[in-house]
N, C-alpha and C. Protein backbone atom coordinates (compact mmCIF):
# COMPACT_ATOMS: atom_id res chain seq x y z
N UNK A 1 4.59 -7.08 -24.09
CA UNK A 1 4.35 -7.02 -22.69
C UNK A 1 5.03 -8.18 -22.02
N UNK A 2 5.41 -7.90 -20.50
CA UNK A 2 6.18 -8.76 -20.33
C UNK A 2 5.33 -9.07 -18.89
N UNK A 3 4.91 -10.38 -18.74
CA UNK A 3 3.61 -11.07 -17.74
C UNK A 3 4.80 -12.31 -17.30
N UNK A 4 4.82 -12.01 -16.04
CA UNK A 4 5.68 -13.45 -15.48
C UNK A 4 5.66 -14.88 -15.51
N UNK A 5 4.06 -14.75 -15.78
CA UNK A 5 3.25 -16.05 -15.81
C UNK A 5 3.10 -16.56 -16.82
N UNK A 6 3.45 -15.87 -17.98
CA UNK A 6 2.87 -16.56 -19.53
C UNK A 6 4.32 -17.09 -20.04
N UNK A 7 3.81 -18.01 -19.55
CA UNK A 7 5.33 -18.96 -20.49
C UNK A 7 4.20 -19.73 -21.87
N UNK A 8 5.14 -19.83 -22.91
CA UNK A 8 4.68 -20.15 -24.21
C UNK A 8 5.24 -21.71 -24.84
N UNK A 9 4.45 -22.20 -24.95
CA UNK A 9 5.13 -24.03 -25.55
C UNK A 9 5.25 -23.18 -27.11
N UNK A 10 5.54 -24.39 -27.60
CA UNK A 10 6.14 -24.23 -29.33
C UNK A 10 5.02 -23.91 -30.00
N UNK A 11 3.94 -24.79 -29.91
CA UNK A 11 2.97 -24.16 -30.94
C UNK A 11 1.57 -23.08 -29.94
N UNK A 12 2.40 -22.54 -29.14
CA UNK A 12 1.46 -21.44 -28.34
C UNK A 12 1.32 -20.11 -29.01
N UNK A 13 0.67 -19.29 -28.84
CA UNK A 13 0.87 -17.65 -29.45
C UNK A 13 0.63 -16.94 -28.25
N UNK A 14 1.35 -15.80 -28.41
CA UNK A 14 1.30 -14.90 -26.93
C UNK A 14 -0.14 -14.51 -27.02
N UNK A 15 -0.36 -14.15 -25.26
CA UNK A 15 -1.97 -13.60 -24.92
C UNK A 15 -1.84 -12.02 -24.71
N UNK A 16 -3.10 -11.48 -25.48
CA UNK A 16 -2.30 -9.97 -25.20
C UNK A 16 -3.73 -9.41 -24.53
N UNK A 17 -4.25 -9.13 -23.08
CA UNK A 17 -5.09 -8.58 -22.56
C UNK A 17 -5.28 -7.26 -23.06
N UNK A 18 -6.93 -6.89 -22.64
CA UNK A 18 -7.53 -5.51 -23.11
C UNK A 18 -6.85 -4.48 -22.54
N UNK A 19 -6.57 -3.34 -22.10
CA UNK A 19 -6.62 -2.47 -21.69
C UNK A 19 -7.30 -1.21 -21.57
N UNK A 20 -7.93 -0.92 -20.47
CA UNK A 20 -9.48 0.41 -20.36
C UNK A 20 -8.79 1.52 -19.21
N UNK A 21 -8.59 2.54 -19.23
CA UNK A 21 -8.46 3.63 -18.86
C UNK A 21 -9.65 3.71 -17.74
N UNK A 22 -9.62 3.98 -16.32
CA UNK A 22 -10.96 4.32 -15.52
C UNK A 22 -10.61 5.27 -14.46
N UNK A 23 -11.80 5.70 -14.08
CA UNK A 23 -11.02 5.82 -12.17
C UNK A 23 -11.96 5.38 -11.39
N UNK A 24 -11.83 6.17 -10.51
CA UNK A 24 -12.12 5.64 -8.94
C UNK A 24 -13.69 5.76 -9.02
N UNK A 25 -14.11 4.68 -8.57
CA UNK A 25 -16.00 4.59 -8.56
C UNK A 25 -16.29 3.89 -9.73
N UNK A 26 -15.60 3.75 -10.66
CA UNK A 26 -16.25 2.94 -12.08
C UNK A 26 -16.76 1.16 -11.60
N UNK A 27 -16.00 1.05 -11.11
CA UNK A 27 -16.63 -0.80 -10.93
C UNK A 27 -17.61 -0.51 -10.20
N UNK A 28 -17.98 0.42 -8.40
CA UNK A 28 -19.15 0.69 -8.36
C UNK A 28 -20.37 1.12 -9.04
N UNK A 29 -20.10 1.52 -9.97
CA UNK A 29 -20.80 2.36 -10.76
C UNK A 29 -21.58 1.00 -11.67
N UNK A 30 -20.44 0.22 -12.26
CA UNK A 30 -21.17 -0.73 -13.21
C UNK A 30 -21.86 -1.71 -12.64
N UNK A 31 -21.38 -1.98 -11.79
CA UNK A 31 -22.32 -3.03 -10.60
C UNK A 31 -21.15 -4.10 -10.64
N UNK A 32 -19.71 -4.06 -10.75
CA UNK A 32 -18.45 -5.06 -10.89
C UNK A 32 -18.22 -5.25 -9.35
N UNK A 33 -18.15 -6.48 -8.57
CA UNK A 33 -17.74 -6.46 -7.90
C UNK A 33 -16.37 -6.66 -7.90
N UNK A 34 -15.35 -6.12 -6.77
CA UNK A 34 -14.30 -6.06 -6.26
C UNK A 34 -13.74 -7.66 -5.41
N UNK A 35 -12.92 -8.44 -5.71
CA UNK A 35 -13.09 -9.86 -5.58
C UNK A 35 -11.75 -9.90 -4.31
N UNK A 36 -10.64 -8.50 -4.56
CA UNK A 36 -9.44 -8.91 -3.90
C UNK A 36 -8.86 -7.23 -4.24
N UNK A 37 -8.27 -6.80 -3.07
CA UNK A 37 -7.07 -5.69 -3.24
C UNK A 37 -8.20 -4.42 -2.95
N UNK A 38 -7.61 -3.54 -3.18
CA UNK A 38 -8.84 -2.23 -3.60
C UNK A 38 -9.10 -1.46 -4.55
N UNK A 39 -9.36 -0.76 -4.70
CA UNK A 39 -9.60 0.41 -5.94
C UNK A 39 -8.90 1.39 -6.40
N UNK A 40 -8.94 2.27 -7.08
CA UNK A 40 -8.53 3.46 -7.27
C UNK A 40 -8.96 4.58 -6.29
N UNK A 41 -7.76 5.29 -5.92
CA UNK A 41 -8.09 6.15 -4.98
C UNK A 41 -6.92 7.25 -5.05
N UNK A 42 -7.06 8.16 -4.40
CA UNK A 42 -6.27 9.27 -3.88
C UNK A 42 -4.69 9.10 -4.06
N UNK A 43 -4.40 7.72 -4.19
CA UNK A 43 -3.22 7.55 -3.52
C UNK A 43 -2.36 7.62 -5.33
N UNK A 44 -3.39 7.61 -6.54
CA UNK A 44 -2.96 7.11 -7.94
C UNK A 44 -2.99 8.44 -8.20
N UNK A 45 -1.37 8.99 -8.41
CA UNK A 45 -1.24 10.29 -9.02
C UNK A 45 -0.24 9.96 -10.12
N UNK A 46 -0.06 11.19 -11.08
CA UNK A 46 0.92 10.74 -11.81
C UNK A 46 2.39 10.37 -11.15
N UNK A 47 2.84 11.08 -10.15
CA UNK A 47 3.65 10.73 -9.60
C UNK A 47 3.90 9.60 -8.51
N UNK A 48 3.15 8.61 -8.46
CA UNK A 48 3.21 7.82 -7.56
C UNK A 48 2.89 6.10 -8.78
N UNK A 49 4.13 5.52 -7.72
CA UNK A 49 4.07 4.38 -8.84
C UNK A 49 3.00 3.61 -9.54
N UNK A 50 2.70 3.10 -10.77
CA UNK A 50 2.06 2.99 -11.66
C UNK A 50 1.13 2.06 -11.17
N UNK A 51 -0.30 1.49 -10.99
CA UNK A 51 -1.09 0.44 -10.37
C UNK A 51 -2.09 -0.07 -11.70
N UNK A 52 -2.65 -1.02 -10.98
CA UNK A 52 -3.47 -1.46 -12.41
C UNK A 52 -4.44 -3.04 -11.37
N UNK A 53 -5.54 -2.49 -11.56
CA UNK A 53 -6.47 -3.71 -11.26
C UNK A 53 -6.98 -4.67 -12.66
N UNK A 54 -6.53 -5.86 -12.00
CA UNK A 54 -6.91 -6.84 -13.38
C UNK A 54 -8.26 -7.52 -12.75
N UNK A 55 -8.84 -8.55 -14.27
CA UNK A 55 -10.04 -9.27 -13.75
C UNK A 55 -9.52 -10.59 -13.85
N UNK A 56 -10.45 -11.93 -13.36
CA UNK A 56 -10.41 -12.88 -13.19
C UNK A 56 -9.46 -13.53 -13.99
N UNK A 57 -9.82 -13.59 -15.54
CA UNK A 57 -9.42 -14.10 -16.26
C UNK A 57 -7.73 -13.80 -16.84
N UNK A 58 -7.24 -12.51 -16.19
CA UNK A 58 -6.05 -12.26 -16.38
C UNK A 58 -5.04 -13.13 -15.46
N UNK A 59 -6.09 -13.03 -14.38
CA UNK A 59 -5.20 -13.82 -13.08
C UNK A 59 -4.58 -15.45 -13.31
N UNK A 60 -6.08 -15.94 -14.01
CA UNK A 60 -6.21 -17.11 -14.42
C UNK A 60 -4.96 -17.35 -15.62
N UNK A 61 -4.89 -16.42 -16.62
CA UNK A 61 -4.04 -16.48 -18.01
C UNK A 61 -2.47 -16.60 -17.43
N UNK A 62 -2.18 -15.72 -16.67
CA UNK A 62 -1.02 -15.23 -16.12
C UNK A 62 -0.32 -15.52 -14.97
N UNK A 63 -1.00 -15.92 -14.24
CA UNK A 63 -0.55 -16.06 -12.72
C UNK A 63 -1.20 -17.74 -12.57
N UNK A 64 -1.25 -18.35 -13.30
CA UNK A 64 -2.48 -19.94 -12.97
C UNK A 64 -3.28 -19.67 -12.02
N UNK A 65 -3.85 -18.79 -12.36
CA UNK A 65 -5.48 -18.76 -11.09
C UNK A 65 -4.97 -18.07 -9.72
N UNK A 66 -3.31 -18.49 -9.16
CA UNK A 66 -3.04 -17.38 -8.03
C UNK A 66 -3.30 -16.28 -7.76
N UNK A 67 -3.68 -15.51 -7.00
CA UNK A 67 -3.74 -14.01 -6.21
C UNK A 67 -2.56 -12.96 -7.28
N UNK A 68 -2.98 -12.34 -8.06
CA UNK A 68 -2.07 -11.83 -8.98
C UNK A 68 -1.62 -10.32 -7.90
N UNK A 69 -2.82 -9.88 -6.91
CA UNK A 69 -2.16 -8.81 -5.96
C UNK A 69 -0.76 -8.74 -5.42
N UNK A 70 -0.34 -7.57 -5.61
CA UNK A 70 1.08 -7.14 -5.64
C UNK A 70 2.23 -7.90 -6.81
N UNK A 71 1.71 -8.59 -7.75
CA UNK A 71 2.40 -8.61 -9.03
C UNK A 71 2.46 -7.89 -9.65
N UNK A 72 3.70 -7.66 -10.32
CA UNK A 72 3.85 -6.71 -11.43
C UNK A 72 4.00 -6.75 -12.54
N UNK A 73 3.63 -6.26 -13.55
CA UNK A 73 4.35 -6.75 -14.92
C UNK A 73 4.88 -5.33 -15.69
N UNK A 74 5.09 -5.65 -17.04
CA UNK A 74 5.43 -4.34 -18.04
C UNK A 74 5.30 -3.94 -18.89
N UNK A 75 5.21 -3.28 -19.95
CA UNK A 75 4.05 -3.03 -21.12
C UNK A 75 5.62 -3.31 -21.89
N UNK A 76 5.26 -3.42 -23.13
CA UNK A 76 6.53 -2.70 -23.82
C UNK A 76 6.34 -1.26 -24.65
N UNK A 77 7.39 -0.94 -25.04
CA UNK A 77 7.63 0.56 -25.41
C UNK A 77 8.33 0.88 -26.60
N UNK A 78 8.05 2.04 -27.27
CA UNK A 78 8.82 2.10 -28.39
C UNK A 78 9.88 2.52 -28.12
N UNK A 79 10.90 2.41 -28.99
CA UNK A 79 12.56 2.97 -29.06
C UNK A 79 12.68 4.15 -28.65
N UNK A 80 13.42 4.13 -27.13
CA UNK A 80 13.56 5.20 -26.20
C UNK A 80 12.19 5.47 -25.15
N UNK A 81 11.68 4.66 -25.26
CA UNK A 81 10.01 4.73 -24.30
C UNK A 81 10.46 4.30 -23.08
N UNK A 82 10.10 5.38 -21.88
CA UNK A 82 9.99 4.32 -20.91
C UNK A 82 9.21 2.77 -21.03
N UNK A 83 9.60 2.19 -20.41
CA UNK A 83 8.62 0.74 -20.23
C UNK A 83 7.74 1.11 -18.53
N UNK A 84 6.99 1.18 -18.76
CA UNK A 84 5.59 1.24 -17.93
C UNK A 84 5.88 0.21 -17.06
N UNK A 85 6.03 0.22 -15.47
CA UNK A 85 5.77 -1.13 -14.75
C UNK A 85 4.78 -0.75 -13.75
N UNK A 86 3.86 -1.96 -13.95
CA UNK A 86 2.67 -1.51 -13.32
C UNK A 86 2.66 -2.41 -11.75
N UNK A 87 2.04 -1.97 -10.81
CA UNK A 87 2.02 -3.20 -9.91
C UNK A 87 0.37 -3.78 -9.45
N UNK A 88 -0.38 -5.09 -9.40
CA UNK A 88 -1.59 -4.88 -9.53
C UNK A 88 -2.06 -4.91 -7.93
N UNK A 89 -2.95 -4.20 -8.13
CA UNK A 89 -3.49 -3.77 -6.41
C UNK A 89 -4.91 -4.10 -6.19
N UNK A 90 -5.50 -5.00 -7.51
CA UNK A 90 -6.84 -5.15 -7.65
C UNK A 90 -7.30 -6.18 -8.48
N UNK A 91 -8.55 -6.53 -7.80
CA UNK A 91 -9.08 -7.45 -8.64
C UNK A 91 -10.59 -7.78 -8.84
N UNK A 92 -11.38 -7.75 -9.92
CA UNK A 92 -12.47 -8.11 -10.28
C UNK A 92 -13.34 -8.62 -10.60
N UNK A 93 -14.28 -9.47 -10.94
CA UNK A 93 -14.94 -10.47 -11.36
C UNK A 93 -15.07 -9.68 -12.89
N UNK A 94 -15.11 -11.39 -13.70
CA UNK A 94 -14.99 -11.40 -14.86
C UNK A 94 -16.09 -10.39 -15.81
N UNK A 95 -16.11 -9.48 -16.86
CA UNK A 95 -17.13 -8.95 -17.89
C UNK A 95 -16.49 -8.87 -19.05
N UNK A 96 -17.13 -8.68 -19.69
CA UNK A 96 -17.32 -8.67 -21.46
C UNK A 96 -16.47 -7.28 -21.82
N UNK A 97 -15.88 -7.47 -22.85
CA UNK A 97 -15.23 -6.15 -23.04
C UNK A 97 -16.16 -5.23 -24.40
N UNK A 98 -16.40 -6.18 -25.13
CA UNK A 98 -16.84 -5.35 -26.61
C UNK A 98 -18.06 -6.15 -26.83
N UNK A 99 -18.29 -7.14 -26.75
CA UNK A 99 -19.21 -7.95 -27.24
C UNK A 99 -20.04 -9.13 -26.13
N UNK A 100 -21.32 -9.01 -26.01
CA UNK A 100 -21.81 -10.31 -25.21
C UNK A 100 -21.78 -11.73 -25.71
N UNK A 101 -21.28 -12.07 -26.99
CA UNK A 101 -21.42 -12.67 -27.29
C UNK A 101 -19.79 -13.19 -27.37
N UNK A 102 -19.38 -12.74 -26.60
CA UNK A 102 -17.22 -13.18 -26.90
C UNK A 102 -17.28 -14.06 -25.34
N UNK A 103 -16.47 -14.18 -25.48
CA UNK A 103 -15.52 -15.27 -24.13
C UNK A 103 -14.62 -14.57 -23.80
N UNK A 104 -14.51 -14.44 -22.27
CA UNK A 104 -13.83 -13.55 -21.26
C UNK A 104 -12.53 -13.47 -21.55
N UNK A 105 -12.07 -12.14 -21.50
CA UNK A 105 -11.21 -12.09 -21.87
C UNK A 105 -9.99 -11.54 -20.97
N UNK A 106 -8.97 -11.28 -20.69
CA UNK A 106 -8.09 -11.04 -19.74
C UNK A 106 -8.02 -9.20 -20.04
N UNK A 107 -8.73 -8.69 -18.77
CA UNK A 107 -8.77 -6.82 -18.90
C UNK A 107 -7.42 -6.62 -17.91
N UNK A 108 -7.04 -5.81 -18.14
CA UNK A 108 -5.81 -4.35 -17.22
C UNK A 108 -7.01 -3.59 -17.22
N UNK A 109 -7.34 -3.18 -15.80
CA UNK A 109 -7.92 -1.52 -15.66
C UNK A 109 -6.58 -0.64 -15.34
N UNK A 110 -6.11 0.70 -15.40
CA UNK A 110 -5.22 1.61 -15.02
C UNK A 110 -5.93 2.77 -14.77
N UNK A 111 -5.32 3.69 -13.71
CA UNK A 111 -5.78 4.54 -12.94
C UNK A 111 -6.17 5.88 -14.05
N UNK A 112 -6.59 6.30 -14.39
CA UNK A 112 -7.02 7.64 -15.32
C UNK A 112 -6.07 8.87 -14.59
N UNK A 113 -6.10 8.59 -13.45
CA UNK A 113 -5.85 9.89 -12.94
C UNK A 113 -3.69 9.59 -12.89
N UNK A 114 -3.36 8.55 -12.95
CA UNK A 114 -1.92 8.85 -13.39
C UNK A 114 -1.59 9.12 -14.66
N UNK A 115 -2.15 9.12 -15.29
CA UNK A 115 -1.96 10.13 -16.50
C UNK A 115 -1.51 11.02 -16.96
N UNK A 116 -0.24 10.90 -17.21
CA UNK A 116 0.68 12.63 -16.96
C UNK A 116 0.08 13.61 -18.68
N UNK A 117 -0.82 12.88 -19.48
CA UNK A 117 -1.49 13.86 -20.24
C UNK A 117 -2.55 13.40 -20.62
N UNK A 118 -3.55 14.30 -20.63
CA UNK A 118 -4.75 14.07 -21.20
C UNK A 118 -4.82 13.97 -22.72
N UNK A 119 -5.93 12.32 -22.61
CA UNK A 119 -6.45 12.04 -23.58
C UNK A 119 -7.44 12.08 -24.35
N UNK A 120 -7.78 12.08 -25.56
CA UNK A 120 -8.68 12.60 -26.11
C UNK A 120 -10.40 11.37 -25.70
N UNK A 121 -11.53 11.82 -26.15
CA UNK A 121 -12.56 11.59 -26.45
C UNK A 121 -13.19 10.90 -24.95
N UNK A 122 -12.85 11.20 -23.64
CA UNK A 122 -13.23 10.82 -22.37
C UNK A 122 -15.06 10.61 -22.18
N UNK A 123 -14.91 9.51 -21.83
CA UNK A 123 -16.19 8.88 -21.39
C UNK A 123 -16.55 9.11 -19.96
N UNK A 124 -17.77 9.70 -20.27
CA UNK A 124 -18.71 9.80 -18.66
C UNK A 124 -19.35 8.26 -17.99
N UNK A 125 -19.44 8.10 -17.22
CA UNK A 125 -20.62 7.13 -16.90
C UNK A 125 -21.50 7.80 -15.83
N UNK A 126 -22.61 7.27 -15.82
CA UNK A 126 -23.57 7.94 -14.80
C UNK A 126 -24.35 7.42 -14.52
N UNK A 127 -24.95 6.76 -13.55
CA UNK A 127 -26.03 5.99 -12.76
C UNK A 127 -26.52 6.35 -12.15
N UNK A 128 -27.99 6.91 -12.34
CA UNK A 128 -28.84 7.52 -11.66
C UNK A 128 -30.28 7.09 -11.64
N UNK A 129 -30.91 7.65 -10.84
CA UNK A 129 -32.90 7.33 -10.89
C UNK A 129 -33.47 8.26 -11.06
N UNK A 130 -32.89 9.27 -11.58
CA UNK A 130 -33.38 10.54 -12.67
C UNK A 130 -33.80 10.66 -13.51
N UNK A 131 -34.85 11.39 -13.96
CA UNK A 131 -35.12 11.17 -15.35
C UNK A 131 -34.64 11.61 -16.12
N UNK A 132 -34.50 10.68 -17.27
CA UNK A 132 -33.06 11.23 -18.46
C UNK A 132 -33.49 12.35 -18.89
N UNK A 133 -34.27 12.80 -19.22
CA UNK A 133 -34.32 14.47 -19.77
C UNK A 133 -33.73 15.43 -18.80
N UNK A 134 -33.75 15.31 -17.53
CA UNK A 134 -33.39 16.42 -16.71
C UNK A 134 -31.87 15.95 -16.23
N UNK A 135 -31.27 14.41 -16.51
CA UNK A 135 -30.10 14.34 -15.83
C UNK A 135 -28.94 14.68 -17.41
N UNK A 136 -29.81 14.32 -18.34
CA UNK A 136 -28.77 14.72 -19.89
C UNK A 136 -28.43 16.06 -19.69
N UNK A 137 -29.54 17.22 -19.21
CA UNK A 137 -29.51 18.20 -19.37
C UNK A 137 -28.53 18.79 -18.07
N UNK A 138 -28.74 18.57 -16.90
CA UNK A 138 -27.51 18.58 -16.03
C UNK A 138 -26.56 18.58 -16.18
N UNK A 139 -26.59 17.95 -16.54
CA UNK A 139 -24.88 16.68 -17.08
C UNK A 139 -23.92 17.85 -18.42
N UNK A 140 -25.28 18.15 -19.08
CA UNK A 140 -25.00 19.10 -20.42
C UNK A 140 -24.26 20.32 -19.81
N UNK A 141 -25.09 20.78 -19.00
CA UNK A 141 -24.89 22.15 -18.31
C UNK A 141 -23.99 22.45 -17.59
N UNK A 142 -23.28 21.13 -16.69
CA UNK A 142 -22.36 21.30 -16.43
C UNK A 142 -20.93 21.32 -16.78
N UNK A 143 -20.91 20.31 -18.03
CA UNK A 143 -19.87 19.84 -18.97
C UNK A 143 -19.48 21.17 -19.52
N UNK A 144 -20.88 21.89 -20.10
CA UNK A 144 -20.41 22.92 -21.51
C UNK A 144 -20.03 24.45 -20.47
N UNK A 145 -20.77 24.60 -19.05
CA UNK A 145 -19.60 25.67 -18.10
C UNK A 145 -18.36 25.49 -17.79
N UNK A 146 -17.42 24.35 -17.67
CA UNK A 146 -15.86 23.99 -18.08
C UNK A 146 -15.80 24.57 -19.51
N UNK A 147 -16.23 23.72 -19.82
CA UNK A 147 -15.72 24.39 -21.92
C UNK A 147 -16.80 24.02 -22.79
N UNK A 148 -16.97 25.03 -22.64
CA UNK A 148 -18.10 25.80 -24.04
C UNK A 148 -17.81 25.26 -25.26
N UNK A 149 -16.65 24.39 -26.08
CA UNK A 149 -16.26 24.23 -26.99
C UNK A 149 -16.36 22.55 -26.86
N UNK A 150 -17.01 21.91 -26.16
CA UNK A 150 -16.68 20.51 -25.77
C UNK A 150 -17.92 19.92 -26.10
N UNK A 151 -17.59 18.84 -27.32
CA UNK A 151 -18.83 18.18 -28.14
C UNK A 151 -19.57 17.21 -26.92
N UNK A 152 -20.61 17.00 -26.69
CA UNK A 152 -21.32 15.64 -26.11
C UNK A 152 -21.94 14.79 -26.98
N UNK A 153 -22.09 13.66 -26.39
CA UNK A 153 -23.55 12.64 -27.27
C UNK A 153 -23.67 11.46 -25.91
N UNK A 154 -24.54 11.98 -25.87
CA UNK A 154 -25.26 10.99 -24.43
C UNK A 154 -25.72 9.15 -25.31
N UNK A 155 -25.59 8.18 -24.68
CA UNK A 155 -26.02 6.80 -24.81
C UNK A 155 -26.63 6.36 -23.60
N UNK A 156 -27.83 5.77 -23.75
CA UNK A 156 -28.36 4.83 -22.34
C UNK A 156 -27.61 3.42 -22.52
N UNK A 157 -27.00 3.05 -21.44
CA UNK A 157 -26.38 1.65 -21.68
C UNK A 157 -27.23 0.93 -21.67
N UNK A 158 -28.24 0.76 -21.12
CA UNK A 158 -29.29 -0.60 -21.41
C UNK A 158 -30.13 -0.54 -22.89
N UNK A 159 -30.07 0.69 -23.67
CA UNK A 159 -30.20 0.86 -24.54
C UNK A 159 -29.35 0.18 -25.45
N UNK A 160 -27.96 0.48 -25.36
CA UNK A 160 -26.72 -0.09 -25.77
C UNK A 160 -26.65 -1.85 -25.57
N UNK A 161 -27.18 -2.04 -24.62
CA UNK A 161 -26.88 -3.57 -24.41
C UNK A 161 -28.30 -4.23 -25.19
N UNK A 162 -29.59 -4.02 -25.67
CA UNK A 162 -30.82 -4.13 -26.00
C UNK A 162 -30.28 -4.03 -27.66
N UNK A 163 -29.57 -3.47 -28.27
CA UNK A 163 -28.83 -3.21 -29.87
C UNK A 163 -27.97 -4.17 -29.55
N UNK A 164 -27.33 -4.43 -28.66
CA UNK A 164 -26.21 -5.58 -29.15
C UNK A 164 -26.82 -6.57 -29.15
N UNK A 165 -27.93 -7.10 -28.59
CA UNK A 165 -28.69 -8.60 -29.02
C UNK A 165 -29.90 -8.99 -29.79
N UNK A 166 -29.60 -7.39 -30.38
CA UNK A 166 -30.44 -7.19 -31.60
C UNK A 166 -30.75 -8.56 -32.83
N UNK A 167 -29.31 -9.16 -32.96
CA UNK A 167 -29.10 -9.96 -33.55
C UNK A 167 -29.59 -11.65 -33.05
N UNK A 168 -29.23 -11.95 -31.72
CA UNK A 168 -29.74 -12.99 -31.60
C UNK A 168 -31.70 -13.14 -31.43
N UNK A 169 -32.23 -12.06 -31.34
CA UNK A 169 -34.14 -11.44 -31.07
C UNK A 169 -34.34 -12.02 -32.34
N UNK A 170 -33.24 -11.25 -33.61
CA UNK A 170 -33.92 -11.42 -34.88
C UNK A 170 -34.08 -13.04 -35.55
N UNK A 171 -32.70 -14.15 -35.24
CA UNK A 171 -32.70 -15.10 -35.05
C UNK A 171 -33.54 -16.37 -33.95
N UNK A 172 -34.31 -15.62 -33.39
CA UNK A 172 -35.14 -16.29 -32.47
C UNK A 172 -36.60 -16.11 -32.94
N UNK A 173 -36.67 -15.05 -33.65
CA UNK A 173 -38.06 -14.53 -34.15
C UNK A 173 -37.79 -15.31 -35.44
N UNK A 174 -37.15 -15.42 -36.00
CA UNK A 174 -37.19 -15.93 -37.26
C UNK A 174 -37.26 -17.69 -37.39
N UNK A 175 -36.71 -18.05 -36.52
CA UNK A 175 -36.87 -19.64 -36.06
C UNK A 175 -37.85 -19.76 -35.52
N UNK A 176 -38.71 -18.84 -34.72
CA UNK A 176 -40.34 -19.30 -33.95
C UNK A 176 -41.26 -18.97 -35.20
N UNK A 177 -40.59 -17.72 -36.35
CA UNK A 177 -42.01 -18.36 -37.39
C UNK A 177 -41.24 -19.26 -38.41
N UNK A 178 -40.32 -19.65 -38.74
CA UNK A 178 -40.36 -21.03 -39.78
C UNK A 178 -40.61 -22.22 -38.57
N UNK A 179 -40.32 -22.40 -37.41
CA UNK A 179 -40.95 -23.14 -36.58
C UNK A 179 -42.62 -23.60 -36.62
N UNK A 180 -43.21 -22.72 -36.69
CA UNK A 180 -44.71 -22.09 -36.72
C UNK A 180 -45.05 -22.92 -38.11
N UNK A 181 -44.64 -21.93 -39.03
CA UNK A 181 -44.67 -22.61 -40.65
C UNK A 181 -44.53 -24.03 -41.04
N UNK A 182 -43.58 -24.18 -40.24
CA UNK A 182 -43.10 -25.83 -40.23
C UNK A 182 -44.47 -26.51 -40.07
N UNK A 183 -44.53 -26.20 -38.62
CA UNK A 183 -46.09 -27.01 -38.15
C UNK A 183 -47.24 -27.00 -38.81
N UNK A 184 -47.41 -25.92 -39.23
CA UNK A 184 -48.79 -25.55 -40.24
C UNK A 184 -48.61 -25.99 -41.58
N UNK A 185 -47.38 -26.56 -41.98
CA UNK A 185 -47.27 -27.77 -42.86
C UNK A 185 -47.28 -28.63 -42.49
N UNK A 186 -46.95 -29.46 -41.84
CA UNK A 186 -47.44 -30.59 -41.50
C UNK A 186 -48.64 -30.49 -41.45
N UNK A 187 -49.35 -29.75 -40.69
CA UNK A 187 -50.91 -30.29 -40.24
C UNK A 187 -51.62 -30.03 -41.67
N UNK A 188 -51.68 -29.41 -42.58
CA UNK A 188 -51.64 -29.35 -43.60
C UNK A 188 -51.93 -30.39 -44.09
N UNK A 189 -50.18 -31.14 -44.34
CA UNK A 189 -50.17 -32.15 -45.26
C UNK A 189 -50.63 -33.53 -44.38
N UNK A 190 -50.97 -33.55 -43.27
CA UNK A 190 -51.31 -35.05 -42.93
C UNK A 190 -53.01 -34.76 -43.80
């Protein structure tokens, strides 16, 4: 990838940001605010030049903290590939890509809908005050009248986020009883 901003000293290694596929309404949707530029909209077809909203930390990696809006950069490509040039029209406050427990990392969002082919295994999101039995089933009903042949598996994200800190609960529970234990030796042994 070719980023205007990342110049490399001798013992540097290149930075290579995430990249997530979305469209239009997803940062509303997650509760991301919008920091600079705008969103995805109407205007991101396959035929209309390539856009891409970055987050904080890309701006920061790439651009030294400047307004990265209306910069462009370029992916690279395999032998005979176009090279992708994107221009960025957006910008976000910083989130986690895979893990709560990582350090921010520099995201590319790109428009879903310039996409000159569809890709496999597409993710829904959905935010509602419905109750999940009747909005899964909605959601079901409407998916499988497009195509009858089209697998689902529903996830609650706060569900999802409650398993990922599964690990630090178990480490906190486990230090408040050898904590506990601790004490009840001592008092013990005085």
């Amino acid at each position: 990838m070719e980023f205007p901003g990342q110049k490399l000293g001798q013992n540097e290694k290149r930075i290579y940001p995430w990249f997530d596929r979305i469209s239009a309404g997803y940062f509303r949707t997650m509760g991301m605010p919008m920091l600079a530029g705008r969103d995805f909209d109407v205007r991101d077809t396959p035929t209309s030049p390539a856009v891409a909203i970055v987050n904080q930390e890309f701006g920061k990696k790439f651009f030294s903290g400047e307004s990265a809006i209306g910069k462009v950069f370029r992916i690279e490509a395999g032998p005979g590939e176009e090279q992708p040039l994107y221009q960025i029209v957006g910008m976000v406050k910083n989130s986690k890509y895979q893990s709560l427990r990582e350090d921010f990392k520099p995201i590319v969002y790109v428009a879903a809908t310039q996409e000159k082919t569809a890709g496999l295994g597409v993710r829904f999101l959905v935010r509602s005050t419905a109750p999940l039995g009747s909005l899964t089933a909605a959601v079901r009903r409407t998916l499988l009248e497009e195509n009858p042949e089209i697998s689902l598996q529903f996830r609650v994200f706060s569900s999802m986020l409650q398993e990922s800190l599964l690990r630090e609960r178990l480490m906190a529970t486990l230090s408040g009883f050898f904590g506990f234990l601790a004490m009840v030796l001592a008092t013990v042994g005085l």
